[in-house]
C-alpha atoms as a PDB file:
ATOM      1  CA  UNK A   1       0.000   0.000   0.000  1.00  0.00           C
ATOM      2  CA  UNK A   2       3.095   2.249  -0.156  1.00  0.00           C
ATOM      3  CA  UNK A   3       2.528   5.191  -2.788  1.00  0.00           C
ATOM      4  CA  UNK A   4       5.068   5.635  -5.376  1.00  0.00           C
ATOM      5  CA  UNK A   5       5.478   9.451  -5.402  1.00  0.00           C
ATOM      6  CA  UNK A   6       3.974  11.955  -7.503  1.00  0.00           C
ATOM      7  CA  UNK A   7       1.306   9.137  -8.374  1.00  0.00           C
ATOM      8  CA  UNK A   8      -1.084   9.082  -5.697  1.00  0.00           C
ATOM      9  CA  UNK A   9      -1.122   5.216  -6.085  1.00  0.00           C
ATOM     10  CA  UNK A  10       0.315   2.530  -3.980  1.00  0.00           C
ATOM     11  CA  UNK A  11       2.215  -0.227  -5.543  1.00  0.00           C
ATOM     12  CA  UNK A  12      -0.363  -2.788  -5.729  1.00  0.00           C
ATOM     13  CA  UNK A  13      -2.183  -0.047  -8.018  1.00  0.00           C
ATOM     14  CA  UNK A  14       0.473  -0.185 -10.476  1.00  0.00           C
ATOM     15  CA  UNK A  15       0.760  -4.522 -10.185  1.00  0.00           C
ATOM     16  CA  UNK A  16      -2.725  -4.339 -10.878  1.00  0.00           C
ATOM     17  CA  UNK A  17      -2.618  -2.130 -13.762  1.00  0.00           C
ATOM     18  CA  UNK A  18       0.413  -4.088 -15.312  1.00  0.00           C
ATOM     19  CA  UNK A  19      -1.416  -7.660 -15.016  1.00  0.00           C
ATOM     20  CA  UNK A  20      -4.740  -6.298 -16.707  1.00  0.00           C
ATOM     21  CA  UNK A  21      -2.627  -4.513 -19.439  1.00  0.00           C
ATOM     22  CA  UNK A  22      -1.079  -7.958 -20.303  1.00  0.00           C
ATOM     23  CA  UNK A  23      -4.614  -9.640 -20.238  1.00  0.00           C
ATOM     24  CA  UNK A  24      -5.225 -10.935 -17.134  1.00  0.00           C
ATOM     25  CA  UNK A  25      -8.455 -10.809 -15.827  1.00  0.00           C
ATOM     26  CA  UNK A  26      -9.132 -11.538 -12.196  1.00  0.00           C
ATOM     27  CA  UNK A  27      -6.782 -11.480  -9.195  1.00  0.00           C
ATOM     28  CA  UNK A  28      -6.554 -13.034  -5.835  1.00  0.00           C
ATOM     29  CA  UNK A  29      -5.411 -10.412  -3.572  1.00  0.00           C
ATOM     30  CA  UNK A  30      -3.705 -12.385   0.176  1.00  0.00           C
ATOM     31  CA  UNK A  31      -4.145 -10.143   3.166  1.00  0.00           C
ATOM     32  CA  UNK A  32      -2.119 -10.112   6.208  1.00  0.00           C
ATOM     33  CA  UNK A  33      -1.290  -7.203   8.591  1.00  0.00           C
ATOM     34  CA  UNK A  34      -3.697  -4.178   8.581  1.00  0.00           C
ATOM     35  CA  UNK A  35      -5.752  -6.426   5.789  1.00  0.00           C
ATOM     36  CA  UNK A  36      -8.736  -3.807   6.294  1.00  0.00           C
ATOM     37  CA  UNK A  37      -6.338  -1.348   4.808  1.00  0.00           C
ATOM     38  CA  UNK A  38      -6.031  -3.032   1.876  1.00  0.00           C
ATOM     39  CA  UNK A  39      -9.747  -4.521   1.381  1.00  0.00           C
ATOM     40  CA  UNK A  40     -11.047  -0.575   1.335  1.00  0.00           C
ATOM     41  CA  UNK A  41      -8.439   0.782  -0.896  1.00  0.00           C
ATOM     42  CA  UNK A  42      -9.452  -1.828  -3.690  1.00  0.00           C
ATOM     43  CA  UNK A  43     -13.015  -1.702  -2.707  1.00  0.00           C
ATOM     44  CA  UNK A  44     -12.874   2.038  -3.544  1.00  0.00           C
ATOM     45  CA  UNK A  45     -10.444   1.756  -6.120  1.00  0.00           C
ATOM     46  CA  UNK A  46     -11.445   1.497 -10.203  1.00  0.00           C
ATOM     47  CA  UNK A  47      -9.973  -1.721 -11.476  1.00  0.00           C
ATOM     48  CA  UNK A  48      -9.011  -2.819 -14.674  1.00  0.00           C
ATOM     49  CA  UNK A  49     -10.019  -6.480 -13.587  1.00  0.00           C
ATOM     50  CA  UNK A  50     -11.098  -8.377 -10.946  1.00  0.00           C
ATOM     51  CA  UNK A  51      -9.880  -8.659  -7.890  1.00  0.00           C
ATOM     52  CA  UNK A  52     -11.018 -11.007  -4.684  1.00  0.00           C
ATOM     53  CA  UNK A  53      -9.131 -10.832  -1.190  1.00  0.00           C
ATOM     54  CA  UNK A  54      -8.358 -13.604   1.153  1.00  0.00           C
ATOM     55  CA  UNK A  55      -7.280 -12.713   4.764  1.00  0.00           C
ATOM     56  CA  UNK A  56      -4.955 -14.856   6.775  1.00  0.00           C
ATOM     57  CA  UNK A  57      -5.879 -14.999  10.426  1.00  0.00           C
ATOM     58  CA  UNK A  58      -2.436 -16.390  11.442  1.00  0.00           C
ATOM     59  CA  UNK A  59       0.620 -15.798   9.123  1.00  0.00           C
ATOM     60  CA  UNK A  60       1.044 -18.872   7.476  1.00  0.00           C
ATOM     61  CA  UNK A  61       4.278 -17.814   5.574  1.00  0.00           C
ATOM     62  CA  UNK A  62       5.144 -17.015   2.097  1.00  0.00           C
ATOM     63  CA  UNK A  63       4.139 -20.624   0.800  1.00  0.00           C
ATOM     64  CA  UNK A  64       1.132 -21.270   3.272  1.00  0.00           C
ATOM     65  CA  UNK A  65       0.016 -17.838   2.194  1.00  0.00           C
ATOM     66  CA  UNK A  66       0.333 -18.523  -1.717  1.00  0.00           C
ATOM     67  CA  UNK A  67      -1.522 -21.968  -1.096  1.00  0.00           C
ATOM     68  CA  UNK A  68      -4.103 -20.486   0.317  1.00  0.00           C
ATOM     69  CA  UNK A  69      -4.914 -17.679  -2.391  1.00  0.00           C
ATOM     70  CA  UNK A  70      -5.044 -20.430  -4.478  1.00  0.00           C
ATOM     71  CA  UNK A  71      -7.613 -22.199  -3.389  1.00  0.00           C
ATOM     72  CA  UNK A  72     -10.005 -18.855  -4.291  1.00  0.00           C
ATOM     73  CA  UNK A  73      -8.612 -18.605  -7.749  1.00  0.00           C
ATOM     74  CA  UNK A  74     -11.187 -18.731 -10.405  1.00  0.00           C
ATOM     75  CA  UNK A  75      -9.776 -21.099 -13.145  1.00  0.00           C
ATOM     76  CA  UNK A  76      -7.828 -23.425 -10.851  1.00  0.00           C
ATOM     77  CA  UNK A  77      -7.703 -25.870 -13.908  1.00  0.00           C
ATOM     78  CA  UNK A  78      -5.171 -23.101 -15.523  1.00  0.00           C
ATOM     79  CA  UNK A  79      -2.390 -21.962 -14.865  1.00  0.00           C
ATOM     80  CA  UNK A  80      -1.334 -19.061 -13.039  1.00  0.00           C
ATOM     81  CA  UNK A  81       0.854 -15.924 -12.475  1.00  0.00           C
ATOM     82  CA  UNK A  82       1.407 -14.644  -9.062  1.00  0.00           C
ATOM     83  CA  UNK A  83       3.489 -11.782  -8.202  1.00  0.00           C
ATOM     84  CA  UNK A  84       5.708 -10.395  -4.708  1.00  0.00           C
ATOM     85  CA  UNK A  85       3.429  -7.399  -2.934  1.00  0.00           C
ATOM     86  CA  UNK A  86       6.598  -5.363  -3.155  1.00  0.00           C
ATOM     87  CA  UNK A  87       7.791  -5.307  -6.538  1.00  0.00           C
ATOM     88  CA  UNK A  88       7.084  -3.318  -9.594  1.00  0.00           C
ATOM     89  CA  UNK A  89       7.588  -3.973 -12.859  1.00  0.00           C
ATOM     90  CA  UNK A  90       7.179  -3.786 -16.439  1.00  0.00           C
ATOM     91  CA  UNK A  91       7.690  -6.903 -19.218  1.00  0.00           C
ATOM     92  CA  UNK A  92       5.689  -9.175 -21.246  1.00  0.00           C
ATOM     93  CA  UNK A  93       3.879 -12.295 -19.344  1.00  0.00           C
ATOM     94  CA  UNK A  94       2.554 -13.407 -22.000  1.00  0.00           C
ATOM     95  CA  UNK A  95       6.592 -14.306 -23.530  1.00  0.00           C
ATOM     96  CA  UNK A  96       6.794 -15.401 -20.150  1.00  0.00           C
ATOM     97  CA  UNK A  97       3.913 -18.123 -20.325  1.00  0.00           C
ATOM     98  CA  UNK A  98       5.176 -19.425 -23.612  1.00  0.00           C
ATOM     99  CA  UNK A  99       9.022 -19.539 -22.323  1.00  0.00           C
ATOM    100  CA  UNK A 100       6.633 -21.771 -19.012  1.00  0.00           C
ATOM    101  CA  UNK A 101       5.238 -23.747 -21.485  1.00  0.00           C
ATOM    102  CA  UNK A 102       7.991 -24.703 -23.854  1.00  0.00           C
ATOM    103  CA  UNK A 103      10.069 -26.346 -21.449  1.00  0.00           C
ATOM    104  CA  UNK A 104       7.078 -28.110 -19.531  1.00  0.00           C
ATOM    105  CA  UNK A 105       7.872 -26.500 -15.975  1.00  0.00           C
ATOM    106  CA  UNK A 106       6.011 -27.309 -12.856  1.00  0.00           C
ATOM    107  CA  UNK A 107       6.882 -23.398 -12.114  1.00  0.00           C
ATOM    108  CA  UNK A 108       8.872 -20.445 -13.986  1.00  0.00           C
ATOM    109  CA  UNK A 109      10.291 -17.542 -12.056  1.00  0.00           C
ATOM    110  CA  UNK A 110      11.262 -14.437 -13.689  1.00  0.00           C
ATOM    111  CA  UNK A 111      14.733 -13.495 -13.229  1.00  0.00           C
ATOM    112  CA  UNK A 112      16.358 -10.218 -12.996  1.00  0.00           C
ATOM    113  CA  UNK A 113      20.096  -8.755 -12.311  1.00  0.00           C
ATOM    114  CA  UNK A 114      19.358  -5.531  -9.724  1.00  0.00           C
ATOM    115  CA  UNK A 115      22.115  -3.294 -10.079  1.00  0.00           C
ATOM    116  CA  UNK A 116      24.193  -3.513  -6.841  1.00  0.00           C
ATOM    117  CA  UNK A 117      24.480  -0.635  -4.543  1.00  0.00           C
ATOM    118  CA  UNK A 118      27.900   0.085  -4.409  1.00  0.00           C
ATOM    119  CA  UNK A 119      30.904   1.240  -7.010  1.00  0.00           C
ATOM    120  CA  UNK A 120      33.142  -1.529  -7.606  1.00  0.00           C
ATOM    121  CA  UNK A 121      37.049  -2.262  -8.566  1.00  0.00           C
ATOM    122  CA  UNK A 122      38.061  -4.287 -11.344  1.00  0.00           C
ATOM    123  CA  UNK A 123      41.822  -5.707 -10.766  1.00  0.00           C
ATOM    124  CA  UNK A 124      43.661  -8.284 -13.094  1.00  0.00           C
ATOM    125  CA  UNK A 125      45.365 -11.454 -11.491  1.00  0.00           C
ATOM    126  CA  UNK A 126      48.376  -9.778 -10.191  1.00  0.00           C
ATOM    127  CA  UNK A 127      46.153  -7.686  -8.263  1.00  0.00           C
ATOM    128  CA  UNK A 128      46.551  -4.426 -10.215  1.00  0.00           C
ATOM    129  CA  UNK A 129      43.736  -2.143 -10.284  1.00  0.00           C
ATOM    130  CA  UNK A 130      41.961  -1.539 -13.720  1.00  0.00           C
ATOM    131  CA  UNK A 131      38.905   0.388 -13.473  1.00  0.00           C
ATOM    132  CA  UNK A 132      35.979   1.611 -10.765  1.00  0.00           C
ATOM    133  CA  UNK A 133      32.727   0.506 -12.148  1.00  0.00           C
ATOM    134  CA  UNK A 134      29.942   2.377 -10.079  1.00  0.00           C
ATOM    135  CA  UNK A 135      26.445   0.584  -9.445  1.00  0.00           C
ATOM    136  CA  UNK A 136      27.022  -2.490 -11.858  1.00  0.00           C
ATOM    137  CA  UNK A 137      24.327  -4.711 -12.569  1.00  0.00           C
ATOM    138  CA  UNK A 138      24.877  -8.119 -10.633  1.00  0.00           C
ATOM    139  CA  UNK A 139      26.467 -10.380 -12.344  1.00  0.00           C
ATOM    140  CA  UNK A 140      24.157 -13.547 -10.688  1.00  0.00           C
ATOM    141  CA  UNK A 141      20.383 -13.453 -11.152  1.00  0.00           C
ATOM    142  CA  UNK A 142      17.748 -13.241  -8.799  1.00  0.00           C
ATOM    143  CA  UNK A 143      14.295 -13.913  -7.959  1.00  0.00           C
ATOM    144  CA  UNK A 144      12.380 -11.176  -9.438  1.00  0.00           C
ATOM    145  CA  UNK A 145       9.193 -12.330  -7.362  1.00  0.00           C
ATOM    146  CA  UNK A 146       6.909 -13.111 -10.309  1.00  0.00           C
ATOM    147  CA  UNK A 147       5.978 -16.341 -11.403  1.00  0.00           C
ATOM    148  CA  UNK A 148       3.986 -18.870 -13.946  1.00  0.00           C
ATOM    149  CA  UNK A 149       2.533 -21.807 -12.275  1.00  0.00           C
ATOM    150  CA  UNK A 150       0.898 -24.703 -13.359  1.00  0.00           C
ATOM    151  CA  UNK A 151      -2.484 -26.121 -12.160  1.00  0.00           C
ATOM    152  CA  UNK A 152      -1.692 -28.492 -10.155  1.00  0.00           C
ATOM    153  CA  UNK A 153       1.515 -26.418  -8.418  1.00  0.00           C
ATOM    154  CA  UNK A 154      -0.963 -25.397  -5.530  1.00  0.00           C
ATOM    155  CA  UNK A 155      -0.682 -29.021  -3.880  1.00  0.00           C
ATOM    156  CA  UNK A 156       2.792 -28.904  -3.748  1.00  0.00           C
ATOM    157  CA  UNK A 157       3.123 -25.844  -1.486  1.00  0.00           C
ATOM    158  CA  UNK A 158       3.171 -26.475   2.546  1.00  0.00           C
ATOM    159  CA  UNK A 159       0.347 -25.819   4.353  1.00  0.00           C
ATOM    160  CA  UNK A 160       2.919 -23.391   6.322  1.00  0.00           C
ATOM    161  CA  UNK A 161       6.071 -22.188   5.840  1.00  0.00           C
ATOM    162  CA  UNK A 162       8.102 -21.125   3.163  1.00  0.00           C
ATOM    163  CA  UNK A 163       8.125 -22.231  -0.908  1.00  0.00           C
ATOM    164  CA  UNK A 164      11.344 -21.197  -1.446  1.00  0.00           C
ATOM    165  CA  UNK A 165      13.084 -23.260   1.286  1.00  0.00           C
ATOM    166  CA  UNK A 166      10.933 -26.150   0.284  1.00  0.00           C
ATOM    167  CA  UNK A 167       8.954 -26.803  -3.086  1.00  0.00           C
ATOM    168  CA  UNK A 168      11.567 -24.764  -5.306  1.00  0.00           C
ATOM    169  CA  UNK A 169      14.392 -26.590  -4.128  1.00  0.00           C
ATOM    170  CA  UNK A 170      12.466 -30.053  -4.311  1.00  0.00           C
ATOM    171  CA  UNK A 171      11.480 -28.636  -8.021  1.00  0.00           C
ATOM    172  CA  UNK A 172      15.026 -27.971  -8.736  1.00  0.00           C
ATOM    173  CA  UNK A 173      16.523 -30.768  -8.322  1.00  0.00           C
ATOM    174  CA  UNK A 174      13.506 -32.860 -10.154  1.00  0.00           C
ATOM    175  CA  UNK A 175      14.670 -30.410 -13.345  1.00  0.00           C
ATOM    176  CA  UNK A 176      11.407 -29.221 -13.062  1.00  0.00           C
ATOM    177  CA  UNK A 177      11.899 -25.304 -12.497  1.00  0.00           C
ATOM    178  CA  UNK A 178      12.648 -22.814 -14.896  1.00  0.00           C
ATOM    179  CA  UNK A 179      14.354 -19.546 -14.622  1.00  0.00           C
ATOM    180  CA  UNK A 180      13.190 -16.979 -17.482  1.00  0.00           C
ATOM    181  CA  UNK A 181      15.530 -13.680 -17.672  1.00  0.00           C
ATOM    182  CA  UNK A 182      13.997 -10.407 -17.839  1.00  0.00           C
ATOM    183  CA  UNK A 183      14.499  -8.876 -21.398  1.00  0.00           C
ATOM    184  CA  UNK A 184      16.776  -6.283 -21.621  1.00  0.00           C
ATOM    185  CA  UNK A 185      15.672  -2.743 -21.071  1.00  0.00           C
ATOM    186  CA  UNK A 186      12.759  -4.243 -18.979  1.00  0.00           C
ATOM    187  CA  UNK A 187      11.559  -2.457 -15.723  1.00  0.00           C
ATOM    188  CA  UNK A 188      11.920  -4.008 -12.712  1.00  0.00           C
ATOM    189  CA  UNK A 189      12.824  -2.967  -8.784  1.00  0.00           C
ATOM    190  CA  UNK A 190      12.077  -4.281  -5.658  1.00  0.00           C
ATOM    191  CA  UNK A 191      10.482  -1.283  -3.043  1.00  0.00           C
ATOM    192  CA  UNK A 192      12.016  -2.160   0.149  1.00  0.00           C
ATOM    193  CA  UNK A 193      13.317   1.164   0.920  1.00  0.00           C
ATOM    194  CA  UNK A 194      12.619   5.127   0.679  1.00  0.00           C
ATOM    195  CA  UNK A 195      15.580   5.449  -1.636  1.00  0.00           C
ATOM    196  CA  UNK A 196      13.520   2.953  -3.305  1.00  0.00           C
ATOM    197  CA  UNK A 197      10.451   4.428  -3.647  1.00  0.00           C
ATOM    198  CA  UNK A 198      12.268   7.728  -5.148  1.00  0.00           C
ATOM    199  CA  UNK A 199      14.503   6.108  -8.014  1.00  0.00           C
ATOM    200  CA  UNK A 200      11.085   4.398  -8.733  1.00  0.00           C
ATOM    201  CA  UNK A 201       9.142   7.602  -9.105  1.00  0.00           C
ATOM    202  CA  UNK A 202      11.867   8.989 -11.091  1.00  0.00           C
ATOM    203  CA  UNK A 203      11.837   6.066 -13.497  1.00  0.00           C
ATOM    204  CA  UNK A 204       8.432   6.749 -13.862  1.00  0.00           C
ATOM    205  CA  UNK A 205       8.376  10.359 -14.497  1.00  0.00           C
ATOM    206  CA  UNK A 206      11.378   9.454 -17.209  1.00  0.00           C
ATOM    207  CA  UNK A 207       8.998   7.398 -18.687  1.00  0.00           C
ATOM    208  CA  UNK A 208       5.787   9.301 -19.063  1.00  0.00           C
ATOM    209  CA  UNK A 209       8.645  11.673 -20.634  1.00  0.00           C
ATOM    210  CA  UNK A 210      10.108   9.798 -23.137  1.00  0.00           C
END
């Protein structure tokens, strides 16, 4: 529920946006802390699809929580994107759902390569400095926190606890997990701080500029 600046709209306004702009119709919403918050934003809110909420009583973690938006989704014989609450982004899902599909995955997370915080050196092997690269994009990717799942991926998440520590390691090593990279030149950042939340808005503004 965190606004990106000069936008008067909180984050899951822009995920929402996004996912009906690349055709998706309805969304399962999972509420946790302050849920009422949440419920009366998008109950005031115009949507461009939509949207049901499910509340958690008791936190059931990131993979307990996933399984149990699932069980309200509307085509459970489909499959299914789901998407971090903290994240905003811009690329195609629909390449994304064929890249799922051609390899027959169980799941597909996107991957992207954040740039990391901090100038770096380059040295050679005699330990000669060469060059200060500042902010470089990562050179291993990451979870970008959206995802393609099939149908029947649901019954493989705990009850509680956490996917990641559990089903997408057992999927891994089963070979069937797929990683698809983010295009290049696609939008993506992860809001977990003020400094955040003001490169974002000024991405933003770039954009509606360009």
């Amino acid at each position: 529920m965190v606004e990106i600046p000069g936008t008067g709209v909180p984050i899951i306004g822009h995920q929402l946006a996004w996912l009906a702009a690349e055709g998706v119709t309805d969304a399962v919403v999972s509420c946790g802390h302050l849920a009422g918050v949440l419920q009366e934003w998008l109950a005031g809110a115009r949507l461009p699809l939509r949207v049901a909420t499910v509340v958690e009583e008791e936190p059931l973690g990131r993979g307990g929580g996933l399984k149990y938006a699932a069980a309200r989704l509307p085509f459970p014989d489909r499959p299914w994107f789901a998407t971090n609450g903290d994240v905003w982004t811009r690329f195609s899902l629909r390449e994304m759902a064929a890249f799922h599909a051609e390899r027959g995955a169980v799941a597909t997370l996107a991957l992207a390569r954040p740039r990391i915080p901090w100038g770096v050196v380059e040295t050679d092997g005699s330990g000669q400095v060469l060059d200060f690269v500042e902010a470089p994009r990562s050179p291993y990717p990451v979870n970008a926190g959206v995802y393609v799942f099939d149908p029947g991926f649901a019954a493989l998440l705990p009850d509680v606890g956490d996917h990641e520590r559990t089903t997408f390691p057992r999927l891994a090593r089963q070979r069937r997990l797929a990683g698809f990279p983010l295009p290049q030149g696609a939008f993506w950042r992860a809001i977990d701080t003020v400094k955040d939340l003001a490169e974002a808005a000024r991405e933003l503004g770039a954009q509606a500029g360009a």
